[in-house]
Protein backbone atom coordinates (compact mmCIF):
# COMPACT_ATOMS: atom_id res chain seq x y z
CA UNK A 1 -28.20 -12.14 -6.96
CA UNK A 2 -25.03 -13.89 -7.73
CA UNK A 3 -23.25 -16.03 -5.11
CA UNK A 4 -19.95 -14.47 -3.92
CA UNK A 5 -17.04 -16.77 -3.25
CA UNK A 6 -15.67 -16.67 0.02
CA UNK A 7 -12.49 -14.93 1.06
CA UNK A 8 -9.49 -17.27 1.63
CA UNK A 9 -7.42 -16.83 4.93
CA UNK A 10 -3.81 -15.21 4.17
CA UNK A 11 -1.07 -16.57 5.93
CA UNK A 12 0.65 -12.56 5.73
CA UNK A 13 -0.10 -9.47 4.52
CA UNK A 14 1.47 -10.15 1.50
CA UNK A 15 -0.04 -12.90 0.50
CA UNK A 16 -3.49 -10.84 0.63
CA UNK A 17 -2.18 -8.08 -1.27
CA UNK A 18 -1.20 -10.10 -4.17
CA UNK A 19 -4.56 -11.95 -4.10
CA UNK A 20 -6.24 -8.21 -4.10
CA UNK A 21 -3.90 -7.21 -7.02
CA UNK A 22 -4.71 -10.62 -9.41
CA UNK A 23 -8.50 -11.23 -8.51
CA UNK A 24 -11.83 -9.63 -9.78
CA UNK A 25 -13.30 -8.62 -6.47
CA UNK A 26 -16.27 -8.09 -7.25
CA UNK A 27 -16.58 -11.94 -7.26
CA UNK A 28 -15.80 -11.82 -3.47
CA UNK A 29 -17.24 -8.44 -2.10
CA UNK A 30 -21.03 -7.47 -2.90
CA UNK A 31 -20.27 -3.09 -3.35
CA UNK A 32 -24.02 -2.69 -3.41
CA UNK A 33 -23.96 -2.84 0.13
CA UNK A 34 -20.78 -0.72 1.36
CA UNK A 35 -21.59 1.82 3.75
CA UNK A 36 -19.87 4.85 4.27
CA UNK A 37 -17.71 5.73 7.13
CA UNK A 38 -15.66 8.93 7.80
CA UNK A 39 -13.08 8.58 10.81
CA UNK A 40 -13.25 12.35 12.22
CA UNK A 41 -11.00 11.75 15.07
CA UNK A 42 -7.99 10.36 13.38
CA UNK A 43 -4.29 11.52 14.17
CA UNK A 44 -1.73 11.70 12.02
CA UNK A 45 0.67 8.53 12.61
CA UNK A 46 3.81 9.44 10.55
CA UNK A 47 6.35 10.86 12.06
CA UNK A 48 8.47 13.58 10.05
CA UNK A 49 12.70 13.03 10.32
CA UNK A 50 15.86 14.60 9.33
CA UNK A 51 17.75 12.52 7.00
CA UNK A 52 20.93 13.15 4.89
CA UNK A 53 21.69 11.39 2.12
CA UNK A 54 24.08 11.90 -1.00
CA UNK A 55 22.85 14.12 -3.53
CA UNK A 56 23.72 11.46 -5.81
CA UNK A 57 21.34 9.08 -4.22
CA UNK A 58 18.35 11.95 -3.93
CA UNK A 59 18.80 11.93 -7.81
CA UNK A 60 18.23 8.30 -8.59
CA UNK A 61 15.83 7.97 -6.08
CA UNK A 62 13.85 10.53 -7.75
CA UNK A 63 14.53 8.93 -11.33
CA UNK A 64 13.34 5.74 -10.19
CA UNK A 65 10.66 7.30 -8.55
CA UNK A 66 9.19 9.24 -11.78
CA UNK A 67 9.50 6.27 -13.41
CA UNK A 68 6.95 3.97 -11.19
CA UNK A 69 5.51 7.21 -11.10
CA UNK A 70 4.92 7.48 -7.42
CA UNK A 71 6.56 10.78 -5.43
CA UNK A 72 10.14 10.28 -4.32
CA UNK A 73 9.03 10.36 -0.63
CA UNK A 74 6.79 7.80 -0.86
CA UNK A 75 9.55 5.50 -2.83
CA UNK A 76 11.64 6.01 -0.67
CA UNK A 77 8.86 4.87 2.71
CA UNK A 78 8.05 2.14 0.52
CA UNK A 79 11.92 0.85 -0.09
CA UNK A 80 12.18 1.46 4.43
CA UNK A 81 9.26 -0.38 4.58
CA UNK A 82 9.96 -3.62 2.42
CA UNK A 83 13.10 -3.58 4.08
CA UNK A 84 12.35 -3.81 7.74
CA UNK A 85 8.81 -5.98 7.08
CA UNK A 86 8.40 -9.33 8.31
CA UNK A 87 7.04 -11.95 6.56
């Protein structure tokens, strides 16, 4: 059995993420011993709005979108997101 290294503390939650994204974590985390969970009870937490925007704007969105290749809606979340977060 290999020794795993141990998992540095992150000073935010992007600072872990980009750790996740450049590691091999398999160096960190032994899978062989994951357990399965299943969260039955779970609510959804988003919360569906009315928005208007440009059609101009719903266009490039969904350009930029196809090309990251992630659905528009989710762009455009992730876009809200990154610019309310706090670091």
């Amino acid at each position: 059995m290999k020794k795993l290294k141990n998992i540095p503390y992150f000073k935010s939650e992007a600072e872990e993420r980009k750790f996740w994204q450049t590691i091999d974590s398999t160096e960190y985390v032994d899978y062989s011993k994951l357990e399965r969970w299943q969260f039955t009870n779970l609510k959804l937490t988003s919360k569906p709005i009315t928005i208007r925007l440009p059609e101009t704007l719903v266009d490039r969105l969904k350009v930029k979108a196809h090309q990251t290749d992630i659905p528009y809606q989710a762009l455009i979340k992730k876009i809200l997101f990154e610019a309310v977060a706090v670091d």
